[in-house]
N, C-alpha and C. Protein backbone atom coordinates (compact mmCIF):
# COMPACT_ATOMS: atom_id res chain seq x y z
N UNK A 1 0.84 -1.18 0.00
CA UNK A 1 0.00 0.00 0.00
C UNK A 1 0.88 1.25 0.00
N UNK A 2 0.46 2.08 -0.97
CA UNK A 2 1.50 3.35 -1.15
C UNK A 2 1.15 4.49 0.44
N UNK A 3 2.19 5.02 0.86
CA UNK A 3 1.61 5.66 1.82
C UNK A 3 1.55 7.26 1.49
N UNK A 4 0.94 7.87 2.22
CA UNK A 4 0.39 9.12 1.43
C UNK A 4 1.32 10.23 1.38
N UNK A 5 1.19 10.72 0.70
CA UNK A 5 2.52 12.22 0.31
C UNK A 5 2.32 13.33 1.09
N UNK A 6 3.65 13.29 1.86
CA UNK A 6 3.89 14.17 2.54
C UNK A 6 3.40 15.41 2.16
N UNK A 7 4.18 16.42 1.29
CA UNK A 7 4.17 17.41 1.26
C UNK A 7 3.25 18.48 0.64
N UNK A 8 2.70 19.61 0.81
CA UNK A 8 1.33 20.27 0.06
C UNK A 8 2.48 21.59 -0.72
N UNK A 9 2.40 22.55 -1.35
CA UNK A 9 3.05 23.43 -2.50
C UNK A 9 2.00 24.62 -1.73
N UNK A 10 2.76 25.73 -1.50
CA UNK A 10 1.91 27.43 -1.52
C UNK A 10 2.48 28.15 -2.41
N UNK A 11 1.35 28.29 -3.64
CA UNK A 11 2.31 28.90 -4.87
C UNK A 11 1.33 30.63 -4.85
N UNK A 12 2.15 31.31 -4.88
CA UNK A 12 1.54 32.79 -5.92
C UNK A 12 2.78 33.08 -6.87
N UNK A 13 1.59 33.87 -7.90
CA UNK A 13 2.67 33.93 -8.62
C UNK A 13 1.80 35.25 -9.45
N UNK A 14 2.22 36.17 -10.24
CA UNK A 14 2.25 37.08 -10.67
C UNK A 14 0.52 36.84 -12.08
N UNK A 15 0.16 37.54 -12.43
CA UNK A 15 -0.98 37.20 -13.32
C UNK A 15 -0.10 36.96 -14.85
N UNK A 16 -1.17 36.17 -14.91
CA UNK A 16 -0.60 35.27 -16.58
C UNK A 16 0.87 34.81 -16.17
N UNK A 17 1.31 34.42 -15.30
CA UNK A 17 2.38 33.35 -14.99
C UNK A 17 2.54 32.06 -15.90
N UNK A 18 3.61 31.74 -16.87
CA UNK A 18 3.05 30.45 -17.59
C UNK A 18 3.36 29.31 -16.44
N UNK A 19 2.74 28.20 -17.21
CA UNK A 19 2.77 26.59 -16.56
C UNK A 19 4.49 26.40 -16.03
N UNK A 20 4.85 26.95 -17.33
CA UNK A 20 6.76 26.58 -17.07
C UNK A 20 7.38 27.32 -16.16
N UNK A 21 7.01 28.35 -15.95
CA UNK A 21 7.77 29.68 -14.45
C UNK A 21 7.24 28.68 -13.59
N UNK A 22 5.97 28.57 -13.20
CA UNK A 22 5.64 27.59 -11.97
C UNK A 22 6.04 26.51 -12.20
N UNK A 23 6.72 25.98 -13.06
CA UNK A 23 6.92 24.67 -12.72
C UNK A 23 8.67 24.61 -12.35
N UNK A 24 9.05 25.69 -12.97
CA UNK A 24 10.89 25.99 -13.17
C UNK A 24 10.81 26.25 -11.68
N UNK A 25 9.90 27.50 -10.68
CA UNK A 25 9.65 27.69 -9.06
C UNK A 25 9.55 26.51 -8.84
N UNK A 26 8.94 25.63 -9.00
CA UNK A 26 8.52 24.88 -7.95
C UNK A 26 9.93 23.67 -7.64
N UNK A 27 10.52 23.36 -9.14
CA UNK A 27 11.49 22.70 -8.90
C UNK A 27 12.60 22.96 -8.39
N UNK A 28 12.54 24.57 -8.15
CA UNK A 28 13.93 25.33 -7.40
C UNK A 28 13.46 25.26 -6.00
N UNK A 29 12.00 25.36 -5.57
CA UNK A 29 12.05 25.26 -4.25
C UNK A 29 12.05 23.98 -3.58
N UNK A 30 11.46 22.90 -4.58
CA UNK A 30 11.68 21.35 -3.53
C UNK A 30 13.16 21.14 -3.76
N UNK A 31 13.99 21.16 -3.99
CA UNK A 31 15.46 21.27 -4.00
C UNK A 31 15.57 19.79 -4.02
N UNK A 32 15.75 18.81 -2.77
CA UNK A 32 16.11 17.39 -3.10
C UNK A 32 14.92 16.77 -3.00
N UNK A 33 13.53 17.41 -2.71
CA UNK A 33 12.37 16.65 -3.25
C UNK A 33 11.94 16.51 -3.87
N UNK A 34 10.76 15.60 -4.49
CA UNK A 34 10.11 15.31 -6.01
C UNK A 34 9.10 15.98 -5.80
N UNK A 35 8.55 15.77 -6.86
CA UNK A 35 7.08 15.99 -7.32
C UNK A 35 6.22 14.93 -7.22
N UNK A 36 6.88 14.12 -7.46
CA UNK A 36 6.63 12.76 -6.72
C UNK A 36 5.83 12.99 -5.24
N UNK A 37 6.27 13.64 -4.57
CA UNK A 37 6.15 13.92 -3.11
C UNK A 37 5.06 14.69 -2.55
N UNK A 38 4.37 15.06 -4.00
CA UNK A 38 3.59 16.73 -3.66
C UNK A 38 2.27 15.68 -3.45
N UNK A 39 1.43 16.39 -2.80
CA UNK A 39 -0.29 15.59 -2.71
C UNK A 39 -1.42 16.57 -3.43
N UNK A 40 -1.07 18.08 -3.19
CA UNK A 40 -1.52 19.48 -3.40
C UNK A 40 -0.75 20.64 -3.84
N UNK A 41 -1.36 21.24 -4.27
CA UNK A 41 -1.48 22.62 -4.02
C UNK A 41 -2.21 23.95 -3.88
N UNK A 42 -1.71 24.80 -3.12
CA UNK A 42 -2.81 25.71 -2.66
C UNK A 42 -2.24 26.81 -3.17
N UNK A 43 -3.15 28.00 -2.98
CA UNK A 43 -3.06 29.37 -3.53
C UNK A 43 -4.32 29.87 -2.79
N UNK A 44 -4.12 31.19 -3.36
CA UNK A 44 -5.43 32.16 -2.51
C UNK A 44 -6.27 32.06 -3.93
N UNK A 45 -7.86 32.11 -3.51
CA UNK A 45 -9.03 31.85 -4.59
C UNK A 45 -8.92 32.57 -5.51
N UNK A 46 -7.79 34.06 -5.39
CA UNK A 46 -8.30 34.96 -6.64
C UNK A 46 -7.05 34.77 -7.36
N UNK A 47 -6.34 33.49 -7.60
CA UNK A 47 -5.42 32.89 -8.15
C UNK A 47 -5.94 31.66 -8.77
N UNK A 48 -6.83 31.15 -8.34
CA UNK A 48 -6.89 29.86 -8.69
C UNK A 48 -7.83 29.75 -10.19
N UNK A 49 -7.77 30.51 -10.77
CA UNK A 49 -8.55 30.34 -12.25
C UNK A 49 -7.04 30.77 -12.79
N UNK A 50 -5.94 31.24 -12.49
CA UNK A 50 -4.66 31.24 -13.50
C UNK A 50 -4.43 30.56 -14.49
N UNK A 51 -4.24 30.71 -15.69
CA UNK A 51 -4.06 29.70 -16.52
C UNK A 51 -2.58 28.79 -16.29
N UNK A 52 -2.05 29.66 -15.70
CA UNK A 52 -0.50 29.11 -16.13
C UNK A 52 -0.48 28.14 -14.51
N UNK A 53 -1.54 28.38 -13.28
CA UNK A 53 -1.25 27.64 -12.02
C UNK A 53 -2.21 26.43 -12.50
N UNK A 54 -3.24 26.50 -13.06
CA UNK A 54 -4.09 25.65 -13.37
C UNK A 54 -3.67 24.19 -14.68
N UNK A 55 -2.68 25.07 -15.30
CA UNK A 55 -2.19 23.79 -16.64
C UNK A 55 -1.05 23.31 -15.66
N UNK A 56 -0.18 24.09 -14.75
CA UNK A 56 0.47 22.82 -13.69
C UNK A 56 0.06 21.97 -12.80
N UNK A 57 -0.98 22.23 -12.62
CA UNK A 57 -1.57 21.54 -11.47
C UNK A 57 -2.03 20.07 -12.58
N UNK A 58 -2.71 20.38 -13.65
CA UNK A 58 -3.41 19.46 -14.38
C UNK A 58 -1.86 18.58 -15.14
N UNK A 59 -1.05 18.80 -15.40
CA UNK A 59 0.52 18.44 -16.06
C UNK A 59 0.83 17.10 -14.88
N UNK A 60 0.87 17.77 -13.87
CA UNK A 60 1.18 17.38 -12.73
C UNK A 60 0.01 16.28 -11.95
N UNK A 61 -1.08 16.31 -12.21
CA UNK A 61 -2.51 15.75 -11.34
C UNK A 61 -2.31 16.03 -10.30
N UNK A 62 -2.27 17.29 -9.97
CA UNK A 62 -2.16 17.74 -8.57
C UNK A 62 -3.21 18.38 -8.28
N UNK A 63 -3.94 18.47 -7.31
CA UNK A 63 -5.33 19.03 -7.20
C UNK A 63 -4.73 20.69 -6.26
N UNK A 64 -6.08 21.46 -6.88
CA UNK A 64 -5.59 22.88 -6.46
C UNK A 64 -6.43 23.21 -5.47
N UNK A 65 -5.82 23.73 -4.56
CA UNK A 65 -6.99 23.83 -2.87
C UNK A 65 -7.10 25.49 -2.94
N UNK A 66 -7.67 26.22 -3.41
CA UNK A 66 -7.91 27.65 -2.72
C UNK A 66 -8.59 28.06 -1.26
N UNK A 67 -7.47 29.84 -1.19
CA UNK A 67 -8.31 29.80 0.41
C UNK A 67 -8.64 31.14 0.48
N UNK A 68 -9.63 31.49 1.17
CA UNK A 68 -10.03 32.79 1.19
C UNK A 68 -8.96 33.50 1.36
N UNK A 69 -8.87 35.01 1.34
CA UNK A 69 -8.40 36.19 2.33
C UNK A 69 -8.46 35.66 3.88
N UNK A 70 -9.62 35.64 4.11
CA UNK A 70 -10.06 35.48 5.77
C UNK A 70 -9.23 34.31 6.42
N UNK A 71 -8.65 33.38 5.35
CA UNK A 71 -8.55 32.02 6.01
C UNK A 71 -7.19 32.31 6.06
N UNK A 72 -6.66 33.16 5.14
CA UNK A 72 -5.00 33.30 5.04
C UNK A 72 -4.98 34.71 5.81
N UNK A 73 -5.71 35.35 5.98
CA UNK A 73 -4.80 35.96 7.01
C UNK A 73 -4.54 35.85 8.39
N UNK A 74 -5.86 34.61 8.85
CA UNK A 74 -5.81 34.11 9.92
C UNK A 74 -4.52 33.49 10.42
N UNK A 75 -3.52 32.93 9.37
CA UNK A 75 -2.53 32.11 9.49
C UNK A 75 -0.93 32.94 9.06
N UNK A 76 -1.46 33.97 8.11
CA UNK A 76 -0.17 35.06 7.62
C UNK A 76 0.36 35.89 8.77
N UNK A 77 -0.27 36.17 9.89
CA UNK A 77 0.47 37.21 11.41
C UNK A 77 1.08 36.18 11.78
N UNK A 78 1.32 35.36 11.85
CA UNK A 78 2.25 34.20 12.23
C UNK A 78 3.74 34.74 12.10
N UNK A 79 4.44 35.38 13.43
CA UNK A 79 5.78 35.85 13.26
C UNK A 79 6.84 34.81 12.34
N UNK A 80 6.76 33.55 12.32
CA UNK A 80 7.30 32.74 11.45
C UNK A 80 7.17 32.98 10.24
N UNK A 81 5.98 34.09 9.31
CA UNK A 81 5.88 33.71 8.52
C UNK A 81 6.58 35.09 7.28
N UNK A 82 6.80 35.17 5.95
CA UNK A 82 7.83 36.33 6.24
C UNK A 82 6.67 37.41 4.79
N UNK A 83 6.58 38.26 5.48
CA UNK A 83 5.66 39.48 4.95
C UNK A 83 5.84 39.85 3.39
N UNK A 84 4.53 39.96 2.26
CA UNK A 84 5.35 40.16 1.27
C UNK A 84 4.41 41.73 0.88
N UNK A 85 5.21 42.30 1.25
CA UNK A 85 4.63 43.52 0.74
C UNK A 85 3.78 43.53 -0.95
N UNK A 86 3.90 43.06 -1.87
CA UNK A 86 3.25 42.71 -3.17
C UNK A 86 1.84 42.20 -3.18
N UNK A 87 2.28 40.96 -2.19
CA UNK A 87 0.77 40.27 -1.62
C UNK A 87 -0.10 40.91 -1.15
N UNK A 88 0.70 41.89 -0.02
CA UNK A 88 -0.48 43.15 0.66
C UNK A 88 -0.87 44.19 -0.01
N UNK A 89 -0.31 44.75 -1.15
CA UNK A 89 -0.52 45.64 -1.80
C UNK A 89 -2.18 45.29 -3.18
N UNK A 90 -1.71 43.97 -3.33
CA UNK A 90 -2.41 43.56 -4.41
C UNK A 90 -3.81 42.88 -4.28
N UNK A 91 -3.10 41.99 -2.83
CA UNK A 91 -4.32 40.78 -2.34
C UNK A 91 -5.13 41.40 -1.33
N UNK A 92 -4.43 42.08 -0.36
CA UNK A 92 -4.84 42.62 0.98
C UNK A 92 -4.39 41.57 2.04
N UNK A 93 -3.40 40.24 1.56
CA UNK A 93 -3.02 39.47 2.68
C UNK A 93 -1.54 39.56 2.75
N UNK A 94 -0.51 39.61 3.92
CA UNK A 94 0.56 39.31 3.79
C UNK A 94 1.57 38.14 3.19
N UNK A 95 0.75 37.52 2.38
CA UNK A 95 1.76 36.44 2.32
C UNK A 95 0.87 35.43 1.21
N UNK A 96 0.84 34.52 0.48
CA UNK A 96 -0.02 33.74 -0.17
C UNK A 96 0.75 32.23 -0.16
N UNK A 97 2.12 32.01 -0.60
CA UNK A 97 2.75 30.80 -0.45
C UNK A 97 2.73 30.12 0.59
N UNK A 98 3.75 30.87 1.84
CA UNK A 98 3.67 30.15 3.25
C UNK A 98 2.19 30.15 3.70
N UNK A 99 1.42 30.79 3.73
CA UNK A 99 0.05 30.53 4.70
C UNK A 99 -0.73 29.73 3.93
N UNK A 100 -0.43 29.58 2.57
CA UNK A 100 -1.55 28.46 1.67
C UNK A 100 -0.52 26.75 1.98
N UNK A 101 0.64 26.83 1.99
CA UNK A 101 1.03 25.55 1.77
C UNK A 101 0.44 24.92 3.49
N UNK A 102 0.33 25.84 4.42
CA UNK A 102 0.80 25.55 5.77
C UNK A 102 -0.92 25.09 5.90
N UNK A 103 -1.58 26.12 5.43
CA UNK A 103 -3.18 25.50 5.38
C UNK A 103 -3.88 24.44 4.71
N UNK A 104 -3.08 24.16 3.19
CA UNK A 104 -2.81 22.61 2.84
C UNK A 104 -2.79 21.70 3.97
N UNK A 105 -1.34 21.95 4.56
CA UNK A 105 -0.74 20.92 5.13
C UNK A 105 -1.81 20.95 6.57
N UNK A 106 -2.40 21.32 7.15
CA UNK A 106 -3.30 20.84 7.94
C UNK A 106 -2.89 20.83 9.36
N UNK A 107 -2.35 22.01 9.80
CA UNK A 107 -1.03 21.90 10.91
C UNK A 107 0.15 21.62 10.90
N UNK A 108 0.76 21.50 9.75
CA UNK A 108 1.79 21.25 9.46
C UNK A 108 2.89 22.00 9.89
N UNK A 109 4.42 22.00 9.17
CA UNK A 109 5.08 22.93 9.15
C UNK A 109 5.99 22.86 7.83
N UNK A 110 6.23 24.46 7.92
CA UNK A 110 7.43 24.63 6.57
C UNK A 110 8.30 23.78 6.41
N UNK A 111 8.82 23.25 5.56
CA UNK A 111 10.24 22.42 5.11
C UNK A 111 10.82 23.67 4.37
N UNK A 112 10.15 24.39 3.55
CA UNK A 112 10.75 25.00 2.71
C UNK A 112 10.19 26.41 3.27
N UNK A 113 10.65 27.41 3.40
CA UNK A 113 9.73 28.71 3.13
C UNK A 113 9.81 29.76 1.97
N UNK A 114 9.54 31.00 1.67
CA UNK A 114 9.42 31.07 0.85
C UNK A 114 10.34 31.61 0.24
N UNK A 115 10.39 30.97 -0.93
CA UNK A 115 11.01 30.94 -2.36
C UNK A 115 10.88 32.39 -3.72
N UNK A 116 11.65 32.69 -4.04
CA UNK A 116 11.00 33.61 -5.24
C UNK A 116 11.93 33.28 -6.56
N UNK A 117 11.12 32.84 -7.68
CA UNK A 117 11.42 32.03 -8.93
C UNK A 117 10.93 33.33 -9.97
N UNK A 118 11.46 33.83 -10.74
CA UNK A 118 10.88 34.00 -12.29
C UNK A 118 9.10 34.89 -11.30
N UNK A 119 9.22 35.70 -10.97
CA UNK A 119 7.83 35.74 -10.53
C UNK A 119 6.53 35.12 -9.89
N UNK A 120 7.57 34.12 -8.96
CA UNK A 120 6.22 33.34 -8.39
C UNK A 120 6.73 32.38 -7.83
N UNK A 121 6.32 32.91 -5.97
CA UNK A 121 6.46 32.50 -4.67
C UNK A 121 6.05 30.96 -4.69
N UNK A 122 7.10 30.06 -3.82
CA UNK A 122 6.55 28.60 -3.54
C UNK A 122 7.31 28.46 -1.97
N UNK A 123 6.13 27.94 -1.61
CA UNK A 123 6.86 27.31 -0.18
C UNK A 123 6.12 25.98 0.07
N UNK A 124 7.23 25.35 0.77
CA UNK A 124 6.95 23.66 1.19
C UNK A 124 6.48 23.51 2.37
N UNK A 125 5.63 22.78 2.48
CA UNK A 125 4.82 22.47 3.75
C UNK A 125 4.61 20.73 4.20
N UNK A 126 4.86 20.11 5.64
CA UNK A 126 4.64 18.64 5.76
C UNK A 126 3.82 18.58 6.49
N UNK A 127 2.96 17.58 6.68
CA UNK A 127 1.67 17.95 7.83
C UNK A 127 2.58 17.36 9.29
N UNK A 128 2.25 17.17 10.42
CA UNK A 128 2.69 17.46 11.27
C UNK A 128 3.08 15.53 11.77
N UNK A 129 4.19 15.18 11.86
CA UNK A 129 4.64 13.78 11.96
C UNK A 129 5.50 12.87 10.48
N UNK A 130 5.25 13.77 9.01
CA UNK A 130 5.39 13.50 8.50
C UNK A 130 6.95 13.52 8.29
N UNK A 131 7.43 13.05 7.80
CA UNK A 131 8.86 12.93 7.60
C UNK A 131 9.58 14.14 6.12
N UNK A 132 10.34 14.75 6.64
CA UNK A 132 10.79 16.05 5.33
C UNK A 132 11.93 15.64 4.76
C-alpha cells in the first residue's frame, strides 16, 4: 500500500504566470524533493482560475486547494511567517505561499519557506509527523 505524500506546495505567482515559471519555481524550491512527493497545491481563490497555475496543477494531477483572504490571514500574522509587501498591496493578505502551503498541510510545518522564482512565490509544507 502506497503511503500518502507528505508534502502540500503554496504557490503565488504574478498574473498570466506560464505553466513553465511555476513549474521551473517549484522545482527550485523542492530542492532534493520530487514531485513525486507533492499531494496538493494551494493558492489564494483569486489565483486559482490562472491559466498558467491551473495547466500545472493538471501536467502534474495535482489538485488545487484555494483559500479565502479570511482564512489566510488568519494564518499570515504568524511571526514565522515572512511578509510580502506585493501580496499586501495587491491581495490585501501578507503572504499567499507560506500561509496556503501551511493550510494545505493541515497543521503542518514549513520544510521550505518562501522561495522567489521568475515571478512566483513557492513554499513547502509537511503535515505534522510526517517525515521532510
Amino acid at each position: 500500500m502506497q503511503s500518502q505524500k507528505p508534502l502540500t506546495l503554496g504557490i503565488g505567482c504574478r498574473r498570466l504566470a506560464s505553466a513553465e515559471q511555476i513549474d521551473a519555481a517549484v522545482r527550485a524550491a523542492l530542492g532534493a524533493h520530487s514531485l513525486d512527493e507533492v499531494r496538493a497545491v494551494a493558492t489564494i481563490d483569486t489565483k486559482a482560475q490562472e491559466p498558467g497555475l491551473v495547466a500545472f496543477c493538471a501536467r502534474h494531477r495535482l489538485p488545487l486547494v484555494a483559500f479565502t483572504r479570511a482564512q489566510i490571514a488568519g494564518l499570515a500574522a504568524m511571526p514565522t511567517l515572512t511578509p510580502s509587501p506585493a501580496a499586501r498591496a495587491h491581495l490585501g493578505v501578507d503572504g499567499v505561499c507560506e500561509p496556503c502551503a501551511l493550510l494545505a498541510a493541515q497543521g503542518g510545518r514549513l520544510v521550505v519557506g518562501k522561495t522567489v522564482h521568475g515571478g512566483v512565490t513557492v513554499a513547502v509544507a509537511t503535515s505534522t509527523g510526517d517525515a521532510a
